[in-house]
C-alpha atoms as a PDB file:
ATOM      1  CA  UNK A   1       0.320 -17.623  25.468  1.00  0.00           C
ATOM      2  CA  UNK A   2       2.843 -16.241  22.951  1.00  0.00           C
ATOM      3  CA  UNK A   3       0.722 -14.640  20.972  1.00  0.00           C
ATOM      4  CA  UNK A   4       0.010 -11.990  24.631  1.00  0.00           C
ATOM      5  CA  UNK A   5       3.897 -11.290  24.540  1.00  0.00           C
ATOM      6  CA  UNK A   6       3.878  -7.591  22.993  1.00  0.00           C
ATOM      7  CA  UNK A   7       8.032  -7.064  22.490  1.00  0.00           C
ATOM      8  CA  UNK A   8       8.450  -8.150  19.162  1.00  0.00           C
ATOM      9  CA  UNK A   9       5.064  -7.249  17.827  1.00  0.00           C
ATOM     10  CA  UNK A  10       5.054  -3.330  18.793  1.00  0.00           C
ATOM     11  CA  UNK A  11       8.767  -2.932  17.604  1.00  0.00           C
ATOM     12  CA  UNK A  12       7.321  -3.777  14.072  1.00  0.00           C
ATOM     13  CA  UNK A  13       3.937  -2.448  14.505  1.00  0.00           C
ATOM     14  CA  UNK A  14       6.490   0.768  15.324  1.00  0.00           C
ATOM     15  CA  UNK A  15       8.541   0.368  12.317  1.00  0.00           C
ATOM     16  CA  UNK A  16       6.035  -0.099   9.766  1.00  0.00           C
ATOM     17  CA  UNK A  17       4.231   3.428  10.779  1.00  0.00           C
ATOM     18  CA  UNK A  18       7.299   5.414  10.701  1.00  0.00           C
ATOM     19  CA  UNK A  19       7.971   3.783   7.246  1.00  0.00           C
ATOM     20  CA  UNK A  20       4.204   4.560   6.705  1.00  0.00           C
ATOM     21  CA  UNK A  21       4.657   7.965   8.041  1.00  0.00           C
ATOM     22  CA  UNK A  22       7.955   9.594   7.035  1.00  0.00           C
ATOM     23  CA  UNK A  23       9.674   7.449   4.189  1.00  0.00           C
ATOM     24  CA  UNK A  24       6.862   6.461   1.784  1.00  0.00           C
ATOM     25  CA  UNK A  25       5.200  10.078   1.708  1.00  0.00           C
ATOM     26  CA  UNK A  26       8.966  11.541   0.591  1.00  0.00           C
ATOM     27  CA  UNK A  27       9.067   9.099  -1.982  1.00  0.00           C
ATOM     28  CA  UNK A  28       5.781   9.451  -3.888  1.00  0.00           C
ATOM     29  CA  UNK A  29       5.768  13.115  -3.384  1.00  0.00           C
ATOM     30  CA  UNK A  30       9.897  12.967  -5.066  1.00  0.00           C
ATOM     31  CA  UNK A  31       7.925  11.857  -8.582  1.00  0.00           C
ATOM     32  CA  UNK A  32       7.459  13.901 -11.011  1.00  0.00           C
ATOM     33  CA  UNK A  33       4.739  13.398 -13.870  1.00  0.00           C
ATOM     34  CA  UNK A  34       5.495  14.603 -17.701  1.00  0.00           C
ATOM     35  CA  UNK A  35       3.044  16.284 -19.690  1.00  0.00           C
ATOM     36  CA  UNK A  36       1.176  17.930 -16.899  1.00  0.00           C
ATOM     37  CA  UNK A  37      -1.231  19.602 -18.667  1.00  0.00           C
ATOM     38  CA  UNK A  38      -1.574  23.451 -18.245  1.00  0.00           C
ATOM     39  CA  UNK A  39      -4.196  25.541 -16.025  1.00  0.00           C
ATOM     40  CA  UNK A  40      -6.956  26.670 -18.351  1.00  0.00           C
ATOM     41  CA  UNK A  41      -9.811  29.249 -18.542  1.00  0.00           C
ATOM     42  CA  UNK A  42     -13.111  27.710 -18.423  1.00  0.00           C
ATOM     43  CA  UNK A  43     -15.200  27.655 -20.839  1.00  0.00           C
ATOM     44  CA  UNK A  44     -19.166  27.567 -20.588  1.00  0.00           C
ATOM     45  CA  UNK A  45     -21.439  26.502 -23.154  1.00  0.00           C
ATOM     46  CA  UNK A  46     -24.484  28.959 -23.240  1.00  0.00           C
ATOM     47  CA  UNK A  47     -27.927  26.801 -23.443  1.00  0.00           C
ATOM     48  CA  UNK A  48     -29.887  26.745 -26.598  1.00  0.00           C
ATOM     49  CA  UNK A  49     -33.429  27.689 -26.195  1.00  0.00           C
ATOM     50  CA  UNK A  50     -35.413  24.742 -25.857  1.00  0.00           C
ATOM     51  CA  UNK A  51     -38.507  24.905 -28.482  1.00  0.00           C
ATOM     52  CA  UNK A  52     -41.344  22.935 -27.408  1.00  0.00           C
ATOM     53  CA  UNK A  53     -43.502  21.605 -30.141  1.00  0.00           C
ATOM     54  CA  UNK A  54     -46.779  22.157 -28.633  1.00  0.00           C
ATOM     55  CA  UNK A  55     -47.227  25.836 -28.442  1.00  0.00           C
END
């Protein structure tokens, strides 16, 4: 059964997780996005008193 015969399976089962692992994390993490937007204060609304009609 060929399909049993692990040599040229785990070589690129290997390959693909250190591509996975140490070359595809450098690259996304090497972009930069424009127009990040800046760290603001937050700002609460205060709650309106709620009238209720029946009293």
């Amino acid at each position: 059964m060929p399909q049993l015969n692990p040599n040229p399976w785990f070589a690129i089962l290997a390959f693909t997780w250190l591509v996975f692992l140490y070359f595809l994390p450098m690259k996304i993490m090497g972009h930069t996005y424009p127009g990040e937007q800046a760290a603001q204060t937050p700002h609460f609304a205060q709650p309106e008193n709620w009238l209720w009609p029946w009293l």
